[in-house]
Structure formats: structure tokens, C-alpha cells
C-alpha atoms as a PDB file:
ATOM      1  CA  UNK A   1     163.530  99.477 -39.927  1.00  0.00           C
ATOM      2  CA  UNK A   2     160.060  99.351 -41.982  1.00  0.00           C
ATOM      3  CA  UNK A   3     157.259  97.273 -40.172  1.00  0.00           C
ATOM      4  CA  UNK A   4     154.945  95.922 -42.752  1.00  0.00           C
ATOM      5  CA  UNK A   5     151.475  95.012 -41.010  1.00  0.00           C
ATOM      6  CA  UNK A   6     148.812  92.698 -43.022  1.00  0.00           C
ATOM      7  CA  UNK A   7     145.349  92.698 -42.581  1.00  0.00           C
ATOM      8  CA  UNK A   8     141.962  91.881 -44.360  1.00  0.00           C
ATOM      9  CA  UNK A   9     142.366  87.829 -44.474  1.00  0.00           C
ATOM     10  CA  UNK A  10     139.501  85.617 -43.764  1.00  0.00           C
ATOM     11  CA  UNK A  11     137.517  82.189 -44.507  1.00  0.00           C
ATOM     12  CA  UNK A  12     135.222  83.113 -47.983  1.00  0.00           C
ATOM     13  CA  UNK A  13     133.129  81.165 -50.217  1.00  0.00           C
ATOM     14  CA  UNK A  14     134.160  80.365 -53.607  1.00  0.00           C
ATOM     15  CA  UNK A  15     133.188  83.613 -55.981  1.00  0.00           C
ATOM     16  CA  UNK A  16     133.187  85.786 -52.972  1.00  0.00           C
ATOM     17  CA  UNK A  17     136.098  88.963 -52.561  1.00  0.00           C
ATOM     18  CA  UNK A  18     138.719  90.007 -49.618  1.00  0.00           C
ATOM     19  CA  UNK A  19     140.377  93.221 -49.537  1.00  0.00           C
ATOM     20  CA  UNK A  20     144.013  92.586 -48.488  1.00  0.00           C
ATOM     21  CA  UNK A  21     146.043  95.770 -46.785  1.00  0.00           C
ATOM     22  CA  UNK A  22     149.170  96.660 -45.880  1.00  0.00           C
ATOM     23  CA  UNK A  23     150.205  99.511 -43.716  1.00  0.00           C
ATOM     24  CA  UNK A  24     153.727 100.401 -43.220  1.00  0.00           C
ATOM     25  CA  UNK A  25     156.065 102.357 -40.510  1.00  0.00           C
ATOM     26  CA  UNK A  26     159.248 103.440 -39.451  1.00  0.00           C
ATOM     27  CA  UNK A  27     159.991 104.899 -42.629  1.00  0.00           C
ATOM     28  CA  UNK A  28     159.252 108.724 -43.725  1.00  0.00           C
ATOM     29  CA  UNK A  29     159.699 108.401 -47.404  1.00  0.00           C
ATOM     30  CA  UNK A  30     158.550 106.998 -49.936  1.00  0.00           C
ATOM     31  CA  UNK A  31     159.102 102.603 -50.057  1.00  0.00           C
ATOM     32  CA  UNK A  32     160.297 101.720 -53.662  1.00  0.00           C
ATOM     33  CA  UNK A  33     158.431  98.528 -54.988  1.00  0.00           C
ATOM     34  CA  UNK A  34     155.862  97.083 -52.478  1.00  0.00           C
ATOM     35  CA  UNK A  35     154.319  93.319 -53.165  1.00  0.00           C
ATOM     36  CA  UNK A  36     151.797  91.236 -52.607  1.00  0.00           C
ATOM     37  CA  UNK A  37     153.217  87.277 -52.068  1.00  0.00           C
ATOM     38  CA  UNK A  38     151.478  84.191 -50.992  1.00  0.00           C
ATOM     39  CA  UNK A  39     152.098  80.846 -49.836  1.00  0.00           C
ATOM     40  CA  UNK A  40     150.005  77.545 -49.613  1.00  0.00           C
ATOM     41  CA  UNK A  41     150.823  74.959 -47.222  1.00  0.00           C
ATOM     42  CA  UNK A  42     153.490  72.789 -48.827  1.00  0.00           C
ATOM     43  CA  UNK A  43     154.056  75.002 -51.591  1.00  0.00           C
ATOM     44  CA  UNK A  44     156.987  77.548 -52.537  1.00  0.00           C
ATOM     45  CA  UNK A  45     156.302  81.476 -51.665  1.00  0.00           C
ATOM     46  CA  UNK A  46     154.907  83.198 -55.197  1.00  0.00           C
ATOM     47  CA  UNK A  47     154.598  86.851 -56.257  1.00  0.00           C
ATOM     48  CA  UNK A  48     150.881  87.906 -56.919  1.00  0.00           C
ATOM     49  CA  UNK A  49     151.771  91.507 -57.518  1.00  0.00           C
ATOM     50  CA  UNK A  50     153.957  94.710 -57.223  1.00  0.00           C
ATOM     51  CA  UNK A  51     153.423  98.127 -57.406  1.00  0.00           C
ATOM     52  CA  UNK A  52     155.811 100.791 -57.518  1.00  0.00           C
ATOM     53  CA  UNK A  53     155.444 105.040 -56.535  1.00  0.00           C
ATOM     54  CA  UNK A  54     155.253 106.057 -59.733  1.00  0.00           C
ATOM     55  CA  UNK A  55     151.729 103.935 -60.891  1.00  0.00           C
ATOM     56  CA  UNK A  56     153.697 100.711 -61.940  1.00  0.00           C
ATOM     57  CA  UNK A  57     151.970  97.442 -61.672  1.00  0.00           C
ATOM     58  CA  UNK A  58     152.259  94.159 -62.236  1.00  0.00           C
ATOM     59  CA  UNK A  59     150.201  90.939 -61.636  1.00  0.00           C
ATOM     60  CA  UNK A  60     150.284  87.445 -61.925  1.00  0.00           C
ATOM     61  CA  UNK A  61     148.748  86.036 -65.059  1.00  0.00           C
ATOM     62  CA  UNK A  62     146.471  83.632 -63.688  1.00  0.00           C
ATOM     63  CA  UNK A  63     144.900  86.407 -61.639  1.00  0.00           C
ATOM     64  CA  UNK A  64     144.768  89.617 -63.230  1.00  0.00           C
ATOM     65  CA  UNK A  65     141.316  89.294 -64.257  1.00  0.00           C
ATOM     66  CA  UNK A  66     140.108  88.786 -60.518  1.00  0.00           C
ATOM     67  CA  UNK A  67     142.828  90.751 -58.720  1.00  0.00           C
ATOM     68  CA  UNK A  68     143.133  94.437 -58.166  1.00  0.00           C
ATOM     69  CA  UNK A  69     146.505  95.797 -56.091  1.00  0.00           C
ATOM     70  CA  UNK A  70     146.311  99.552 -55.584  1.00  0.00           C
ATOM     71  CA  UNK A  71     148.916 101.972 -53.648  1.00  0.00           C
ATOM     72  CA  UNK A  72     148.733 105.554 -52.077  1.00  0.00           C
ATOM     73  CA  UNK A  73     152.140 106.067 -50.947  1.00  0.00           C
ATOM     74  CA  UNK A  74     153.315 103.523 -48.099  1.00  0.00           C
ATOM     75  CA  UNK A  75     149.572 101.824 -48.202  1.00  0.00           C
ATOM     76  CA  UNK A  76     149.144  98.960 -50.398  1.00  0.00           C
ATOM     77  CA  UNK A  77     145.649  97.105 -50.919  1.00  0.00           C
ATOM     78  CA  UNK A  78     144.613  93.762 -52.895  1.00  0.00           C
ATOM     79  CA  UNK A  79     141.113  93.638 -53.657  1.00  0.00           C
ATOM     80  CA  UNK A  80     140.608  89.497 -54.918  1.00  0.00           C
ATOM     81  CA  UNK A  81     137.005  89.254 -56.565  1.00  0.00           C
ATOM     82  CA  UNK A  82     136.109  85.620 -57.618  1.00  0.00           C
ATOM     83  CA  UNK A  83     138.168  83.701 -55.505  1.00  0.00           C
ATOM     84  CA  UNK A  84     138.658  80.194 -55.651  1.00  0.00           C
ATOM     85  CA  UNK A  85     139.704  77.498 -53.397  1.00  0.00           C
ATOM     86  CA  UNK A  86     143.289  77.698 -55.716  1.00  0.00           C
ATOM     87  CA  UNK A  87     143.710  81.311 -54.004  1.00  0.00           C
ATOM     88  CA  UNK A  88     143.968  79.668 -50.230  1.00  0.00           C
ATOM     89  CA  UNK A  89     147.403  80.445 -48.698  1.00  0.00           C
ATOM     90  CA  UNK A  90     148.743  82.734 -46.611  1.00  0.00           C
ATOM     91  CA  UNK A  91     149.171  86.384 -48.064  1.00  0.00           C
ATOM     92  CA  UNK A  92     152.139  88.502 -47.560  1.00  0.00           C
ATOM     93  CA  UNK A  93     152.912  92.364 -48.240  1.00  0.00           C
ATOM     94  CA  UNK A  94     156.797  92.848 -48.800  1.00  0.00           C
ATOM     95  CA  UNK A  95     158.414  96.223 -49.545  1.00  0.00           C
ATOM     96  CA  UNK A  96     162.085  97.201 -50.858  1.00  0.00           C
ATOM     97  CA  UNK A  97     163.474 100.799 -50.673  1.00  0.00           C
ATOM     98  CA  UNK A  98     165.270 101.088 -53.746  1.00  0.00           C
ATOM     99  CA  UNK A  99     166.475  99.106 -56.871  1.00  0.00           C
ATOM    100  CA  UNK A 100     164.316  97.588 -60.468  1.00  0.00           C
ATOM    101  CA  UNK A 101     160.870  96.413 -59.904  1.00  0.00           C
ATOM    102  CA  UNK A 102     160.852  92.518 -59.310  1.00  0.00           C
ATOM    103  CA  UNK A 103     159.016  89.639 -58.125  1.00  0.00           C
ATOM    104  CA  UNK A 104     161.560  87.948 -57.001  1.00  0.00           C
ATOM    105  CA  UNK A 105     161.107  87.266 -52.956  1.00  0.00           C
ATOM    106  CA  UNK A 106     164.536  87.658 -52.549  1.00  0.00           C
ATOM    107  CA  UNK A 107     164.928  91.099 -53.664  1.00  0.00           C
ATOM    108  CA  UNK A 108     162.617  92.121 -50.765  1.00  0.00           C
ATOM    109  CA  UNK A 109     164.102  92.625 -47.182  1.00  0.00           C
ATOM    110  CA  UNK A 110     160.831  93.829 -45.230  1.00  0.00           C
ATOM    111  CA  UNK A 111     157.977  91.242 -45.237  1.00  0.00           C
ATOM    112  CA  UNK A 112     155.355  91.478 -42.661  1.00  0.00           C
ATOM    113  CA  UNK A 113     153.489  88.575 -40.769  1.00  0.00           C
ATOM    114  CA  UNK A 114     151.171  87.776 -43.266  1.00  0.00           C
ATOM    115  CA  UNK A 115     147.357  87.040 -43.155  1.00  0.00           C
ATOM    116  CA  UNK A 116     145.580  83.759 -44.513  1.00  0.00           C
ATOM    117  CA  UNK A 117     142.515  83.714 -46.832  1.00  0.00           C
ATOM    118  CA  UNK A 118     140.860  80.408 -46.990  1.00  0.00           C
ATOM    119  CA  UNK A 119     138.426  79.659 -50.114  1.00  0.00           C
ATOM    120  CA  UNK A 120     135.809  77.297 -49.294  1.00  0.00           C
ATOM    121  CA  UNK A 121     132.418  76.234 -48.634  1.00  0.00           C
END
């Protein structure tokens, strides 16, 4: 069973940065697509980004200028620069251990806890 363990979240002023990570175990190889999702209160769960082993990324439009996911191995990271009150929600780190790279929540089976960023002043 992989354990998928958030961290990084916080309260942070409008332009300020977080560094999301995600830290993984009870699995020895290497985790196919890993994924950053978040969720606002009262809204539906959304993709942010994936990456996969071999360097394979892919980011939501309306952040890719500001967000920054990174992977070495079973260790994902989100670094979110200019964040705006838009970007509160909770953020989640999923991982899947084989199959096509998607954003699709569905497609993931191991999700961790989550941690919430909250944009304000």
C-alpha cells in the first residue's frame, strides 16, 4: 500500500510562494504518474499538475507561469510563486503505479491527506 504524506501548506499573502511536498512509502519502485490536486471549499477536486519518471510534466494553464512541480523519484514538490487568493484550497499529492499519464482524479488510487494553503491578507 503507498502512503502519500503532504506537507508545506500555510496562510500567505497575496504575491508570496509555498513549497508543497510529497513524500511517499511502502513502495520500493518507482510510482508511475504522481499529481498535484486541489480543492476549494464548495468546489469540485481539480488537477494542478503531474509528473511522470521519465521528466514528463504537465500543468494547469492558468498556473504554469506561477507554478513549478518537480520529482526525484518517489518525492514530488510544488513550488507556487505569486499566489493569489484564487489558489486557496486544500492541496493534494496523488500517485498511480502504472498506466497513461492523466489528470483525471479517478485514475489515481493513492491520495494522501492533503495540506491547505490559504491566500490572504
Amino acid at each position: 500500500q503507498v502512503q502519500l504524506v503532504e506537507s508545506g501548506g500555510g496562510l500567505v499573502e497575496p504575491g508570496g510562494s509555498l513549497r508543497l511536498s510529497c513524500t511517499t512509502s511502502g513502495h520500493s519502485s518507482t510510482l508511475k504518474s504522481m499529481a498535484w490536486f486541489r480543492q476549494a471549499s464548495g468546489k469540485e477536486r481539480e488537477y494542478v499538475s503531474v509528473a511522470t519518471p521519465g521528466g514528463g510534466r504537465i500543468i494547469k494553464l492558468s498556473v504554469k507561469d506561477r507554478f513549478t512541480i518537480s520529482r526525484d523519484n518517489n518525492t514530488v514538490w510544488l513550488q507556487m510563486n505569486s499566489l493569489e487568493p484564487e489558489d486557496t484550497a486544500r492541496y493534494f499529492c496523488a500517485a498511480r503505479l502504472a498506466g497513461p499519464t492523466t489528470t483525471n482524479p479517478d485514475d489515481y488510487p493513492f491520495w494522501g491527506k492533503g495540506t491547505p494553503v490559504t491566500v490572504s491578507s
